[in-house]
N, C-alpha and C. Protein backbone atom coordinates (compact mmCIF):
# COMPACT_ATOMS: atom_id res chain seq x y z
N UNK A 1 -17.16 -11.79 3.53
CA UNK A 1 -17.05 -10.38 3.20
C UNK A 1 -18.46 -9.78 3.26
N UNK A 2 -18.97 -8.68 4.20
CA UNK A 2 -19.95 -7.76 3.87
C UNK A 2 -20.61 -7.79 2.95
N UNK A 3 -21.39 -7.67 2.48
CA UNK A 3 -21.99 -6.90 1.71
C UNK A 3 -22.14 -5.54 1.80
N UNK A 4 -22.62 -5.17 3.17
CA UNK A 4 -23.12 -3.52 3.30
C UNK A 4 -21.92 -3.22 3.90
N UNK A 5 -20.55 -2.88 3.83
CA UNK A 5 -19.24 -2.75 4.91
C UNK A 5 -19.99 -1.03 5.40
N UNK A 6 -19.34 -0.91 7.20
CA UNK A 6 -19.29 0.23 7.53
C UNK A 6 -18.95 0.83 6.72
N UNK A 7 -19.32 2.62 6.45
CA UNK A 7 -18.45 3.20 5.91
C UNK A 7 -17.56 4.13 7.03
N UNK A 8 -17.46 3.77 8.30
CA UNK A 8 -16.84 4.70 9.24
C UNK A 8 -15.59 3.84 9.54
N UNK A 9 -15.04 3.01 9.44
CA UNK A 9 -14.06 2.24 10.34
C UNK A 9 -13.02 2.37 9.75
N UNK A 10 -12.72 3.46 8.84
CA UNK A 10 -11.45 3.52 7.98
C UNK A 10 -11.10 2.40 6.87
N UNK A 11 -9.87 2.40 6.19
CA UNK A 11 -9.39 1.55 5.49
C UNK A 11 -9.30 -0.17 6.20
N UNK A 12 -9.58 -0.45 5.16
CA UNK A 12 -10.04 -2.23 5.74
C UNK A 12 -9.69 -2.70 4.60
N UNK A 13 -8.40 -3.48 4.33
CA UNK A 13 -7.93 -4.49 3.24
C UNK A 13 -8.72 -5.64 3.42
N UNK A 14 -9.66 -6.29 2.72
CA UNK A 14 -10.01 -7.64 2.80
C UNK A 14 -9.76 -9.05 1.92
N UNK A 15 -8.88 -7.86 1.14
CA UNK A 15 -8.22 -9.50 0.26
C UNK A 15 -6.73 -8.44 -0.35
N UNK A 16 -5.96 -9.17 -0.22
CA UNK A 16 -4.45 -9.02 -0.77
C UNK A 16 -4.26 -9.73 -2.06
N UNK A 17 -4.18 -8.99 -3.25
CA UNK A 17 -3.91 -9.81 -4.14
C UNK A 17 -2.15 -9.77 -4.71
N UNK A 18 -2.11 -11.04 -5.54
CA UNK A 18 -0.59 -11.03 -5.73
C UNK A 18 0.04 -10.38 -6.09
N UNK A 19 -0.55 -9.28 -7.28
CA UNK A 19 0.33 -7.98 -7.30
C UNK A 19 0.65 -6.41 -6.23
N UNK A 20 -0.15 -7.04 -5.26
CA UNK A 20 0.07 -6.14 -4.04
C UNK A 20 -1.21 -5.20 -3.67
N UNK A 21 -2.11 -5.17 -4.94
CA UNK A 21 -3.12 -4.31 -5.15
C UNK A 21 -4.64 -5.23 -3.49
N UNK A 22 -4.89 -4.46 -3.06
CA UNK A 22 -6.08 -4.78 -2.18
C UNK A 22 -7.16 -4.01 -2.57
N UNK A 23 -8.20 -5.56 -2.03
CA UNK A 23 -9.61 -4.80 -2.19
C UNK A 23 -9.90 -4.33 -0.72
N UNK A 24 -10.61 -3.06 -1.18
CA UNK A 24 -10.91 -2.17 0.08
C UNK A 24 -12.01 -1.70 -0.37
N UNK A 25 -12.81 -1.11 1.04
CA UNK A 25 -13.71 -0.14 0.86
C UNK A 25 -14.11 1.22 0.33
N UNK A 26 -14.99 1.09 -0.71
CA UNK A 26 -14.51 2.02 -1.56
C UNK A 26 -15.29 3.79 -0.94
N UNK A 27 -15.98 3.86 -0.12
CA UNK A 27 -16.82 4.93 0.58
C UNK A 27 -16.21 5.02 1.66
N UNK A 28 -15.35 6.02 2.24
CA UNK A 28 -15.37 6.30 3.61
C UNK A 28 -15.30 7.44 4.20
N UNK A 29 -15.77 8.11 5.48
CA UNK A 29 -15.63 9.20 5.99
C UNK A 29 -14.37 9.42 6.68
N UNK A 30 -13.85 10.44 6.80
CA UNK A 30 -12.48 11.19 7.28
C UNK A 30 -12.73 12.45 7.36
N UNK A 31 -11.32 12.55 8.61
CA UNK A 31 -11.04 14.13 8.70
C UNK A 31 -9.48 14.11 7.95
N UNK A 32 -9.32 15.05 7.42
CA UNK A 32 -7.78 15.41 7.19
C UNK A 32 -7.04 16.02 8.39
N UNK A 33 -5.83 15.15 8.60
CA UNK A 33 -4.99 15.53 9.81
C UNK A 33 -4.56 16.81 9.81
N UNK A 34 -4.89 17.85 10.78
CA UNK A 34 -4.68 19.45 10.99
C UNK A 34 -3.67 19.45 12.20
N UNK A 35 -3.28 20.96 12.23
CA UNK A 35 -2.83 21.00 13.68
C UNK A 35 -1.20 19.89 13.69
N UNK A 36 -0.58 20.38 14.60
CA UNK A 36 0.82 19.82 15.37
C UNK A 36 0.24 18.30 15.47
N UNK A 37 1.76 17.15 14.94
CA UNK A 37 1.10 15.88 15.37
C UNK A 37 1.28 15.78 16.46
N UNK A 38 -0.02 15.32 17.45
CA UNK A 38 0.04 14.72 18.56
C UNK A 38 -1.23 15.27 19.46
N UNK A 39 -1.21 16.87 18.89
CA UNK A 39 -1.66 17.93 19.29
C UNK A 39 -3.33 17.70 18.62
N UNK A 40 -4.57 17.49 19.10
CA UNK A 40 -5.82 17.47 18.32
C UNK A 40 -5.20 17.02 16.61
N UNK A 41 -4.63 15.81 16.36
CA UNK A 41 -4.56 15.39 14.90
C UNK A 41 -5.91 15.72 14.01
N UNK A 42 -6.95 15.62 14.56
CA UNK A 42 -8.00 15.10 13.73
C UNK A 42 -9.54 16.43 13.89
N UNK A 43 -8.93 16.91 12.96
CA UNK A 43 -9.90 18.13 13.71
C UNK A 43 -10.41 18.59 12.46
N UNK A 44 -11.77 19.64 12.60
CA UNK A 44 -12.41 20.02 11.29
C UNK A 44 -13.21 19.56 10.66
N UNK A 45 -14.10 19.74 9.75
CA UNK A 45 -14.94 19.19 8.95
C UNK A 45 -14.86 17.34 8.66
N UNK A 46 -15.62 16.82 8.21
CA UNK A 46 -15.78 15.23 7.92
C UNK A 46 -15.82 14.89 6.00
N UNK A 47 -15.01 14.14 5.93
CA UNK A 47 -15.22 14.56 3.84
C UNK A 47 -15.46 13.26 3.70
N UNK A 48 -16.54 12.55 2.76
CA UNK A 48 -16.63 11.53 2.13
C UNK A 48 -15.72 11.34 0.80
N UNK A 49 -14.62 10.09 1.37
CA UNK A 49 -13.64 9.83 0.37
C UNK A 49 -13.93 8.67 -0.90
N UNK A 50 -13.32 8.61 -1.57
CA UNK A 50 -13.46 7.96 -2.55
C UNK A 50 -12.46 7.22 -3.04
N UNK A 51 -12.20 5.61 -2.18
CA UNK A 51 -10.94 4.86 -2.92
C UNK A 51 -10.86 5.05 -4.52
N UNK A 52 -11.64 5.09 -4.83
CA UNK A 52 -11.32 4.40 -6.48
C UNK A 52 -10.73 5.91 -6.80
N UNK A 53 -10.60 7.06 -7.03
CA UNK A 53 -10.30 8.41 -7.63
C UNK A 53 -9.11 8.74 -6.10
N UNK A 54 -8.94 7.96 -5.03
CA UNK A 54 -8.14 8.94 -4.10
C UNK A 54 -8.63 9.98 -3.58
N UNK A 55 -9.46 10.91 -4.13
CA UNK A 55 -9.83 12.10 -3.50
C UNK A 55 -11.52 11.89 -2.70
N UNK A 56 -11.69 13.28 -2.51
CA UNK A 56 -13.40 13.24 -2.52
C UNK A 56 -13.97 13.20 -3.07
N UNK A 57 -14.90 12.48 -2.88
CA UNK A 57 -16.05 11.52 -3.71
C UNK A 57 -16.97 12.73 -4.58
N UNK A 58 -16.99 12.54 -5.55
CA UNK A 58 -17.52 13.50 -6.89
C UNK A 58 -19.17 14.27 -6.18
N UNK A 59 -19.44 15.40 -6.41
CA UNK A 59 -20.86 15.71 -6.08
C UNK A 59 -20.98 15.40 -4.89
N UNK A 60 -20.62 15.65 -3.75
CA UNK A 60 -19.90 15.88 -1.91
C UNK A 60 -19.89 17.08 -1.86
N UNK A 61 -19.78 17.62 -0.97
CA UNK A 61 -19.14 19.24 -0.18
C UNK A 61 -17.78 19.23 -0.02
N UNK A 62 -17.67 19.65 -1.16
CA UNK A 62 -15.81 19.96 -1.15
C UNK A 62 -15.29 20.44 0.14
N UNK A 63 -16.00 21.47 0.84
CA UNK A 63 -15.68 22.29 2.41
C UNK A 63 -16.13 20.89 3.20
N UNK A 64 -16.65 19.91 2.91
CA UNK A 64 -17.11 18.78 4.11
C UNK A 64 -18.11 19.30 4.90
N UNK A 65 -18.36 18.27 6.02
CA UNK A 65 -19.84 18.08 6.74
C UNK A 65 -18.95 18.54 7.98
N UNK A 66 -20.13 19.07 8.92
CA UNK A 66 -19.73 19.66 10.35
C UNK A 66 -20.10 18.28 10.86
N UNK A 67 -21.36 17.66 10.31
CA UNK A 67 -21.73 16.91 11.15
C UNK A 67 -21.19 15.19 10.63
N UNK A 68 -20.96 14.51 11.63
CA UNK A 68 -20.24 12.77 11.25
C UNK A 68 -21.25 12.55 10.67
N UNK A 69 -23.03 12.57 11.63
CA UNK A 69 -24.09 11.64 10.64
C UNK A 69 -24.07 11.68 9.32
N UNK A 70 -24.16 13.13 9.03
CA UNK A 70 -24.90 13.25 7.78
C UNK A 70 -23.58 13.06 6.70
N UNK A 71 -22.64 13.34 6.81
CA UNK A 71 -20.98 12.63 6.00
C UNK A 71 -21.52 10.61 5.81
N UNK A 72 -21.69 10.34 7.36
CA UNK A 72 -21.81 8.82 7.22
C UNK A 72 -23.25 8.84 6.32
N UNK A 73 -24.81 9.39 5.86
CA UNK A 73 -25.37 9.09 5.65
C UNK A 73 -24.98 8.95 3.99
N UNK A 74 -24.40 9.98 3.63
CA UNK A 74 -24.37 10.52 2.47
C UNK A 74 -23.26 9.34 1.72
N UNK A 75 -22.30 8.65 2.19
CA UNK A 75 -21.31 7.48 2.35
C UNK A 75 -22.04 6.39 1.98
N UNK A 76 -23.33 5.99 2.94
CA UNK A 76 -23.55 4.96 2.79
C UNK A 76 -24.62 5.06 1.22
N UNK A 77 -25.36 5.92 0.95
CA UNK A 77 -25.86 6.12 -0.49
C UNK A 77 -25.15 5.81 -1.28
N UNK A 78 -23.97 6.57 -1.51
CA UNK A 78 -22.79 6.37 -2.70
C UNK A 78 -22.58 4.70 -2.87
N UNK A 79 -22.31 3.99 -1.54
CA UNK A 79 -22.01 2.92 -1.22
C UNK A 79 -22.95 1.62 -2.08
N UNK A 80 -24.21 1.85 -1.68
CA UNK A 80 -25.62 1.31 -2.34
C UNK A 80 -25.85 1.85 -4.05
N UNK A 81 -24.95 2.94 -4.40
CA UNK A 81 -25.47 3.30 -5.91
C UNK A 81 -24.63 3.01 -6.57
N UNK A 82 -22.78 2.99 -6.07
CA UNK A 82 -21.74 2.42 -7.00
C UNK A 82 -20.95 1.43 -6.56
N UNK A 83 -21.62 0.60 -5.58
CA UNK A 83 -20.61 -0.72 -5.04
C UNK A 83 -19.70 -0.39 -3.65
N UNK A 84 -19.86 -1.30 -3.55
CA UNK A 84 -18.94 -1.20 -1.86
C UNK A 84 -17.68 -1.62 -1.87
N UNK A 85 -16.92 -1.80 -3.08
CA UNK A 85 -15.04 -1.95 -2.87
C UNK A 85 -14.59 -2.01 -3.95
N UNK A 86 -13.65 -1.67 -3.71
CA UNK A 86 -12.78 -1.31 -5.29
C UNK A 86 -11.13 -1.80 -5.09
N UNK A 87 -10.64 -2.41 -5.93
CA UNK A 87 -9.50 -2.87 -5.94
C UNK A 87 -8.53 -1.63 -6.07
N UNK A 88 -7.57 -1.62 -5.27
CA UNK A 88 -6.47 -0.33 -4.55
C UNK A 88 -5.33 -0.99 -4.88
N UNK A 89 -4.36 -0.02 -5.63
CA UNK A 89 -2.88 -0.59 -4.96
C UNK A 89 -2.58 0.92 -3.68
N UNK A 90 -1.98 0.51 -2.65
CA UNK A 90 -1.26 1.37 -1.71
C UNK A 90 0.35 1.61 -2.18
């Protein structure tokens, strides 16, 4: 297991535990799916998410980043100041 995991490659289960709950990465960047499916799904701003709360990650740009870098830079900080995975149930 990582230590430093991407924070761009989406959800990544790396251990399944017996009550169903997985550890995952707890920093990641996303777009929220806009638009007709099929049609540009993935369009708009970039938001640094936050497994452990579900939402966006506390003290972020609620409106999100135009730009991927600076979403991924700001990801990987959080990542280095509160741990890199957090146990999830889906």
């Amino acid at each position: 297991m990582p230590v430093a995991p991407k924070v761009d490659i989406g959800p990544q289960a790396y251990r399944v535990y017996r009550n169903g709950d997985r550890l995952v990465i707890r920093f990641g960047v996303g777009q929220i799916p806009t638009g007709i499916r099929g049609v540009r799904p993935h369009t708009g701003p970039f938001y640094v998410w936050d497994m452990d709360t579900g939402k966006v990650a506390a003290k972020t740009s609620k409106t999100g980043y135009t730009d991927r870098n600076e979403a991924v830079r700001i990801a990987r900080e959080y990542r280095e100041k509160y741990g890199a995975y957090v146990r999830f149930k889906f």
